[in-house]
Each structure stands twice: as structure tokens, then as C-alpha cells.
C-alpha atoms as a PDB file:
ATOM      1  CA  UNK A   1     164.307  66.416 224.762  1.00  0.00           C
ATOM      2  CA  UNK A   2     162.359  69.351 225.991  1.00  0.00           C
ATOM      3  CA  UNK A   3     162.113  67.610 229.628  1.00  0.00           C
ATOM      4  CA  UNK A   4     165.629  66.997 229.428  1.00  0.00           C
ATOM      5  CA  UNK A   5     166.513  70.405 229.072  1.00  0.00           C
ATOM      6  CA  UNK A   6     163.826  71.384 231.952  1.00  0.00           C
ATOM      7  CA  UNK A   7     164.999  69.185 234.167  1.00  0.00           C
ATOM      8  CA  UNK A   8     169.047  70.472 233.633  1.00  0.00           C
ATOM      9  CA  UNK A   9     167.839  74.126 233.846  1.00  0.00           C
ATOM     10  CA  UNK A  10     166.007  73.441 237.335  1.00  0.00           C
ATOM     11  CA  UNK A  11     169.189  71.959 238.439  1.00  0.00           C
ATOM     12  CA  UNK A  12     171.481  74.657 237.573  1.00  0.00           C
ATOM     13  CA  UNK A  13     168.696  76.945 239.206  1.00  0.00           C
ATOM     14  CA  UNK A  14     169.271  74.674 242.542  1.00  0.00           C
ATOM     15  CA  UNK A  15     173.023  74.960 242.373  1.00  0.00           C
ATOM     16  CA  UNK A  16     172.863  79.111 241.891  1.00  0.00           C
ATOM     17  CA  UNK A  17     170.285  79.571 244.809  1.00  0.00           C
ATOM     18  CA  UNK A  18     172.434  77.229 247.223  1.00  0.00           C
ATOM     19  CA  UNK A  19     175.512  79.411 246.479  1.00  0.00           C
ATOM     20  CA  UNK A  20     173.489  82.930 246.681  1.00  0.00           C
ATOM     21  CA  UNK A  21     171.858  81.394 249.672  1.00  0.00           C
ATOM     22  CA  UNK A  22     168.397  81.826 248.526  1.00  0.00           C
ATOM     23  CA  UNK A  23     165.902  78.370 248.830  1.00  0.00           C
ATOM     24  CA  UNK A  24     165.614  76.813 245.162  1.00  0.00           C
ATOM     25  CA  UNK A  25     161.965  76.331 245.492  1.00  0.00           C
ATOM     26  CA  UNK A  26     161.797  80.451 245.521  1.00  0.00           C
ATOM     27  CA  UNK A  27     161.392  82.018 242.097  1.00  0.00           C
ATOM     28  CA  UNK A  28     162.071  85.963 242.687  1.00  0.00           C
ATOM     29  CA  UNK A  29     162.269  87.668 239.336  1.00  0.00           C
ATOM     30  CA  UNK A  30     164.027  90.652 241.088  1.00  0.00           C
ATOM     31  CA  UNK A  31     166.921  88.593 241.686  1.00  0.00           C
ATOM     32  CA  UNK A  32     170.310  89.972 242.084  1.00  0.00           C
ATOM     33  CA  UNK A  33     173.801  88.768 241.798  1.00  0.00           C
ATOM     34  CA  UNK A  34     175.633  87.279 244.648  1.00  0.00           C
ATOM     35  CA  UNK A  35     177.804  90.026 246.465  1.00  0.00           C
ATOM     36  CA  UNK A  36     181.242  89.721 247.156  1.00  0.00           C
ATOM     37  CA  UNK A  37     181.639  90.314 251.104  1.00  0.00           C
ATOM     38  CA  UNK A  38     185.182  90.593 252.377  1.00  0.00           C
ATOM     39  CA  UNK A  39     186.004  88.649 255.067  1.00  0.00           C
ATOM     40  CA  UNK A  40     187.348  90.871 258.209  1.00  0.00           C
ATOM     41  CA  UNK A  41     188.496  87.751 260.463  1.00  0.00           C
ATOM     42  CA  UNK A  42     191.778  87.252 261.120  1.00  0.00           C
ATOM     43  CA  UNK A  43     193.754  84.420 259.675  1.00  0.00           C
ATOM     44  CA  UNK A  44     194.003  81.294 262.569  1.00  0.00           C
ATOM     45  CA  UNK A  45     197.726  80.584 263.370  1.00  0.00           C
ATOM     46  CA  UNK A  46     197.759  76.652 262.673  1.00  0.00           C
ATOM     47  CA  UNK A  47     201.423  74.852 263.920  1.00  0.00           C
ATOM     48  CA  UNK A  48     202.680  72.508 261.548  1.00  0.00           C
ATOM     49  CA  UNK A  49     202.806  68.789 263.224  1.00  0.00           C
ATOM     50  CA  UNK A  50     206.610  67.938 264.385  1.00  0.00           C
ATOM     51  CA  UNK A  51     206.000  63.854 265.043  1.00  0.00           C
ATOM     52  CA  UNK A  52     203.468  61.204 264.903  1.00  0.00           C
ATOM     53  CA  UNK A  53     200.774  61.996 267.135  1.00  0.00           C
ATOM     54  CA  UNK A  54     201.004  65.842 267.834  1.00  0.00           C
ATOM     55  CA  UNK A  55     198.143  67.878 266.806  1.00  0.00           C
ATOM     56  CA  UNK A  56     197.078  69.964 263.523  1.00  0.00           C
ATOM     57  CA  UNK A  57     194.328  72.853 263.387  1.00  0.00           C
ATOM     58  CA  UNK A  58     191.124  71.545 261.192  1.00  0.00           C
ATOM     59  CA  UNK A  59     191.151  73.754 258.009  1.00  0.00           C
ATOM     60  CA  UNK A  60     188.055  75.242 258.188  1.00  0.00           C
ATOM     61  CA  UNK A  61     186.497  75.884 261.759  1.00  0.00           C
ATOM     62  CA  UNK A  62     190.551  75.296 263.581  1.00  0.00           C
ATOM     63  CA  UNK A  63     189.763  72.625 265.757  1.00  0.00           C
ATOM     64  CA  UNK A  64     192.537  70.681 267.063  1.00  0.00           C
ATOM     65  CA  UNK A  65     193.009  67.422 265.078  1.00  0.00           C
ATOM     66  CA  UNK A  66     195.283  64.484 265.969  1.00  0.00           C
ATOM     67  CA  UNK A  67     197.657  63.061 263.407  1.00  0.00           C
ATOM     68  CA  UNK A  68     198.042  59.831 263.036  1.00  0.00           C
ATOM     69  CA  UNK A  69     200.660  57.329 263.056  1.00  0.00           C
ATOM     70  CA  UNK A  70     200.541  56.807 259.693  1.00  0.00           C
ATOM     71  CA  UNK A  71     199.028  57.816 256.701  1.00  0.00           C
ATOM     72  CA  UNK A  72     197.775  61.072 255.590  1.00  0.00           C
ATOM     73  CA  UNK A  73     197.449  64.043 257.804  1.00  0.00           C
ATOM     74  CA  UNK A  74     194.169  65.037 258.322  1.00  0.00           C
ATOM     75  CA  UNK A  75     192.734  68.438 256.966  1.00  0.00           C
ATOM     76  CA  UNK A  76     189.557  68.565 258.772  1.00  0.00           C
ATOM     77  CA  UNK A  77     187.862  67.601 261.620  1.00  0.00           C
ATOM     78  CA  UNK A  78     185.044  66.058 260.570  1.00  0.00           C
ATOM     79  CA  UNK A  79     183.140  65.034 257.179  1.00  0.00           C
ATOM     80  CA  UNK A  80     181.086  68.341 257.706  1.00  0.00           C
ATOM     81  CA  UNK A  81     183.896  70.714 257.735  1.00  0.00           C
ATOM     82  CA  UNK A  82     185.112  69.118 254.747  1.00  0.00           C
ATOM     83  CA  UNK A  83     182.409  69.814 253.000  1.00  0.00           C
ATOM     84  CA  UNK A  84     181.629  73.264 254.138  1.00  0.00           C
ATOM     85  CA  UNK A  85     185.765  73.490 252.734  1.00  0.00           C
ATOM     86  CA  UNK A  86     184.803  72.459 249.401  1.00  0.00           C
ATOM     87  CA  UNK A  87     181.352  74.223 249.124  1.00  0.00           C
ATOM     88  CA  UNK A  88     183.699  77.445 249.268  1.00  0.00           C
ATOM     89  CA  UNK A  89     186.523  76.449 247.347  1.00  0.00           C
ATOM     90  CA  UNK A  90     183.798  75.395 244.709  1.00  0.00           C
ATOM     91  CA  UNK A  91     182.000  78.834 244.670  1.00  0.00           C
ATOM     92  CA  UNK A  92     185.129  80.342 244.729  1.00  0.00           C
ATOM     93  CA  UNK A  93     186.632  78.666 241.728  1.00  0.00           C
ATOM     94  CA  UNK A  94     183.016  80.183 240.035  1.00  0.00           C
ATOM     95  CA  UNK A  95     183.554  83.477 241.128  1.00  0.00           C
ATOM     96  CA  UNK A  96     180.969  83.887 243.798  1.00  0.00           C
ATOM     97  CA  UNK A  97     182.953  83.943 246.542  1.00  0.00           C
ATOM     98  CA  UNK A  98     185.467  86.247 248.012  1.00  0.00           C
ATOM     99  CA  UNK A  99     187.204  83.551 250.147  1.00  0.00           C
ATOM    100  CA  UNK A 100     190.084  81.158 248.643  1.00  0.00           C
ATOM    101  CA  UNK A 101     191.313  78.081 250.536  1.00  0.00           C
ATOM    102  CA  UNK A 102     194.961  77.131 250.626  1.00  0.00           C
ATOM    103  CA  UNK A 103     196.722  74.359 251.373  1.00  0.00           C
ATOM    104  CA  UNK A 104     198.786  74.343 254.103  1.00  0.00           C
ATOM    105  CA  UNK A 105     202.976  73.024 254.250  1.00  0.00           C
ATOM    106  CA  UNK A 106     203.212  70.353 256.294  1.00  0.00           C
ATOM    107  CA  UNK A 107     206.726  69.242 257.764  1.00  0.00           C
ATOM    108  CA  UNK A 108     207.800  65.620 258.109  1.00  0.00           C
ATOM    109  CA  UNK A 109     209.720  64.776 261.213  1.00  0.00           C
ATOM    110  CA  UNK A 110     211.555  60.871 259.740  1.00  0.00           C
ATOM    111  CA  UNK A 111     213.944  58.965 261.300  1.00  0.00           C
ATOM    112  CA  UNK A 112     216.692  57.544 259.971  1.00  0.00           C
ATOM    113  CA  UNK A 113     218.960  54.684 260.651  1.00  0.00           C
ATOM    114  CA  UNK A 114     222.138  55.033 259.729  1.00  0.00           C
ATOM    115  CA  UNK A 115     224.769  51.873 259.800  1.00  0.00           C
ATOM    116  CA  UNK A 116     228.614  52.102 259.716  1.00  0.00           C
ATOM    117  CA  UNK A 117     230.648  49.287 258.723  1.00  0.00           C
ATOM    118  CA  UNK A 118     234.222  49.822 261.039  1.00  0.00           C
ATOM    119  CA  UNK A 119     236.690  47.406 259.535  1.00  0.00           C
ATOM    120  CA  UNK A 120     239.220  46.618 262.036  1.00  0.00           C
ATOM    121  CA  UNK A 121     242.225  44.764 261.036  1.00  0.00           C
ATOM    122  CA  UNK A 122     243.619  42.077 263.435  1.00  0.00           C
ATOM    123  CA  UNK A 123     248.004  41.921 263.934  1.00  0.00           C
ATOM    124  CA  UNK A 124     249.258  38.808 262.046  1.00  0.00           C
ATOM    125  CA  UNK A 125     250.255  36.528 263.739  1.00  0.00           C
ATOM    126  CA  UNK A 126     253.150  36.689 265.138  1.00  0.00           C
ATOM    127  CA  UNK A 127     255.767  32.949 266.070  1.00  0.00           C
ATOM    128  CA  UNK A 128     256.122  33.077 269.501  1.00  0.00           C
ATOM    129  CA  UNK A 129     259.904  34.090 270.330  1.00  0.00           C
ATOM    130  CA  UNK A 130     261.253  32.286 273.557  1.00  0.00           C
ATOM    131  CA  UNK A 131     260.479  29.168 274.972  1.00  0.00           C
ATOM    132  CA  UNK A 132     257.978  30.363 277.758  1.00  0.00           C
ATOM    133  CA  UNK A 133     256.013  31.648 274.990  1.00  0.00           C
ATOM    134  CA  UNK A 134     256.141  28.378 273.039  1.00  0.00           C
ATOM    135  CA  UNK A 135     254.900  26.340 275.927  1.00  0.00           C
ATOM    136  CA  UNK A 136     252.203  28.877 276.784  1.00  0.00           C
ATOM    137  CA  UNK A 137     250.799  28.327 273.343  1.00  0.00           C
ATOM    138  CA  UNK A 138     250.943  24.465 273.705  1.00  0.00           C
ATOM    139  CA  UNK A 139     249.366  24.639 276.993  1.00  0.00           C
ATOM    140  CA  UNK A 140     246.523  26.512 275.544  1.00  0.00           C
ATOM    141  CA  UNK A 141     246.422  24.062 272.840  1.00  0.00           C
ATOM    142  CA  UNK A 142     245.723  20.975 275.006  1.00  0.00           C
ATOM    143  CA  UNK A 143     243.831  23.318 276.656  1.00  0.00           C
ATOM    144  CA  UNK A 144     241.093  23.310 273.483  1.00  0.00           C
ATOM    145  CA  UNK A 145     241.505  19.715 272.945  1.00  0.00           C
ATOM    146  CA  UNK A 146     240.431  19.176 276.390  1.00  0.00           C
ATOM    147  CA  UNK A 147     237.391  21.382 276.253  1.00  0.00           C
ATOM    148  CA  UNK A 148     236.518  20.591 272.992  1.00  0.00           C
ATOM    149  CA  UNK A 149     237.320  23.793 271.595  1.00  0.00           C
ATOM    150  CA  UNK A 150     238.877  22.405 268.547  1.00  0.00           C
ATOM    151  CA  UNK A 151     236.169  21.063 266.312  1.00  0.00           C
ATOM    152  CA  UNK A 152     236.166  17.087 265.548  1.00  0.00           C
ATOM    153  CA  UNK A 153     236.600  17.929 261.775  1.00  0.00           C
ATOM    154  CA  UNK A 154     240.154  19.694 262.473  1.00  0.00           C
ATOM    155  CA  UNK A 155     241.568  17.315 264.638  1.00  0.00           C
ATOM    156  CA  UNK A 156     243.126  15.135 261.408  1.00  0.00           C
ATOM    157  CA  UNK A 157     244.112  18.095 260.076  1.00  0.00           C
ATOM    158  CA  UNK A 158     246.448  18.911 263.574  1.00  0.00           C
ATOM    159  CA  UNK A 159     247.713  14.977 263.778  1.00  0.00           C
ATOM    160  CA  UNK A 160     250.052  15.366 261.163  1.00  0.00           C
ATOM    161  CA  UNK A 161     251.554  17.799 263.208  1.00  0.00           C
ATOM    162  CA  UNK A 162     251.590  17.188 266.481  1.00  0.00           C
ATOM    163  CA  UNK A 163     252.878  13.912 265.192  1.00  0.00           C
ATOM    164  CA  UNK A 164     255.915  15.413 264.107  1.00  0.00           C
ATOM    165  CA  UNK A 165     256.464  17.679 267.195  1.00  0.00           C
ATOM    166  CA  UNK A 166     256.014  14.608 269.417  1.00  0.00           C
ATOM    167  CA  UNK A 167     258.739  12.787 267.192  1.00  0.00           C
ATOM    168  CA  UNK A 168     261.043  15.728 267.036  1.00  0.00           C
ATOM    169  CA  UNK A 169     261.172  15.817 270.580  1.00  0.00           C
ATOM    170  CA  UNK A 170     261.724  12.686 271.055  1.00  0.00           C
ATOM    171  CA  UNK A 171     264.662  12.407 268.970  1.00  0.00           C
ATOM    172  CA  UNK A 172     266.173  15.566 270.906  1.00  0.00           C
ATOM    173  CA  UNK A 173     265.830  13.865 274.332  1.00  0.00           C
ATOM    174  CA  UNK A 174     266.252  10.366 273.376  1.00  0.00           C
END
């Protein structure tokens, strides 16, 4: 038990020295608390990324930092940055340090389809009126049974039909 609690008490010890910035092996008894210094650089200006591929400042040293085409946009520039980040935001959280790290807005350029259904309606249908009419549309009709325009599977259903036109006129001119 007691190494336990030697062991956890030279670990905290390692933890307070890297914050304070003093080596861990280094046992000063004149030790003071860590110092708040204020930080007199300016803020860097980062520009929020517009569409895929466009650039974003790196959080901590504001290195230019390509987004991707998809998935997260990056923070940082590198794993070391990153970590420098959180080694600040974790000694600030314990009151050590004077600097606090803030997330950053980020606006999402998305493109959107958009469909529209147009319904147009068609004139009926209309019986042809005079007799030029009438043989226009049974020109164009022998025109589709010529071509094969007409499918096979309507053709009994127009016999009936043209059966009794063809009879009709025959008993007219007969």
C-alpha cells in the first residue's frame, strides 16, 4: 500500500513540474507556484472554409490546413500541435494557465438539389371536323400500321373497327 501511494505521489509530482516547466527529476524545496503570464500576442485572423477543399488556419501555431472532401475539418496541423493544444487547454482547465482555447464556428457551404414536378395537361382530343381532316388522320393511321408504330397486341383491338369503316363505306358507294 505504502508503494502504491509513493508511486501516485511521484506521478502527480511529474505532472506539476511538466506544467510549471521545471524537470521532475529536480526536487527544489524553495519551490514556487506557477505564475500566471498574460499573453501580449495578438489574436491570428483564421477565415472560415467556404467549400470542399479551401483552406483553414491550424489552431495552435496558424498554419494553413487543407479541408477535406469529406469528413471532419481539421483543427490542427499536425499530431504535435494537437497536443501542444491540449497540454494548454489541460493546464488551463487546472488553473495554471492564463491562456483558454476556443473553438472556432465553422460554416458549411451544401448543395442542394431541388426537383419540380410541372404537370402539364394535354387538350382532349378533339373529332376531326371536315373531311380533309378525317383523311389526314387515316393517312397517318396506315401510316403506323406500315411502320409498325401500332403495337401487334392492339391491332385486334383496331379490326373491329376498321372493319366497320371499310363496310360503311362500302355500303355508301356501292
Amino acid at each position: 500500500m505504502e508503494r502504491k501511494l509513493r508511486k501516485q505521489a511521484k506521478r502527480q509530482a511529474a505532472r506539476r513540474s511538466m506544467l510549471d516547466g521545471a524537470p521532475a527529476n529536480r526536487q527544489d524545496a524553495r519551490r514556487r507556484p506557477a505564475q500566471q503570464v498574460p499573453i501580449t500576442e495578438p489574436r491570428v485572423e483564421r477565415h472560415l472554409p467556404r467549400a470542399p477543399r479551401g483552406t483553414v488556419a491550424c489552431g495552435w501555431c496558424g498554419a494553413t490546413v487543407t479541408v477535406p472532401n469529406r469528413g471532419r475539418i481539421p483543427k490542427w496541423c499536425s499530431a504535435t500541435c494537437r497536443h501542444r493544444a491540449w497540454e494548454q487547454r489541460r493546464a488551463a482547465a487546472s488553473g495554471r494557465a492564463a491562456i483558454e482555447v476556443v473553438d472556432r464556428p465553422v460554416e458549411v457551404v451544401r448543395t442542394i438539389t431541388k426537383l419540380q414536378r410541372v404537370v402539364v395537361e394535354a387538350p382532349p382530343a378533339v373529332a376531326p371536323q371536315t373531311v380533309h381532316e378525317w383523311s389526314d388522320l387515316l393517312a397517318e393511321l396506315t401510316d403506323r400500321l406500315d411502320r409498325g408504330r401500332i403495337y401487334d397486341r392492339d391491332v385486334p383491338a383496331l379490326r373491329p373497327a376498321v372493319a366497320a369503316l371499310v363496310e360503311a363505306f362500302n355500303r355508301r358507294w356501292a
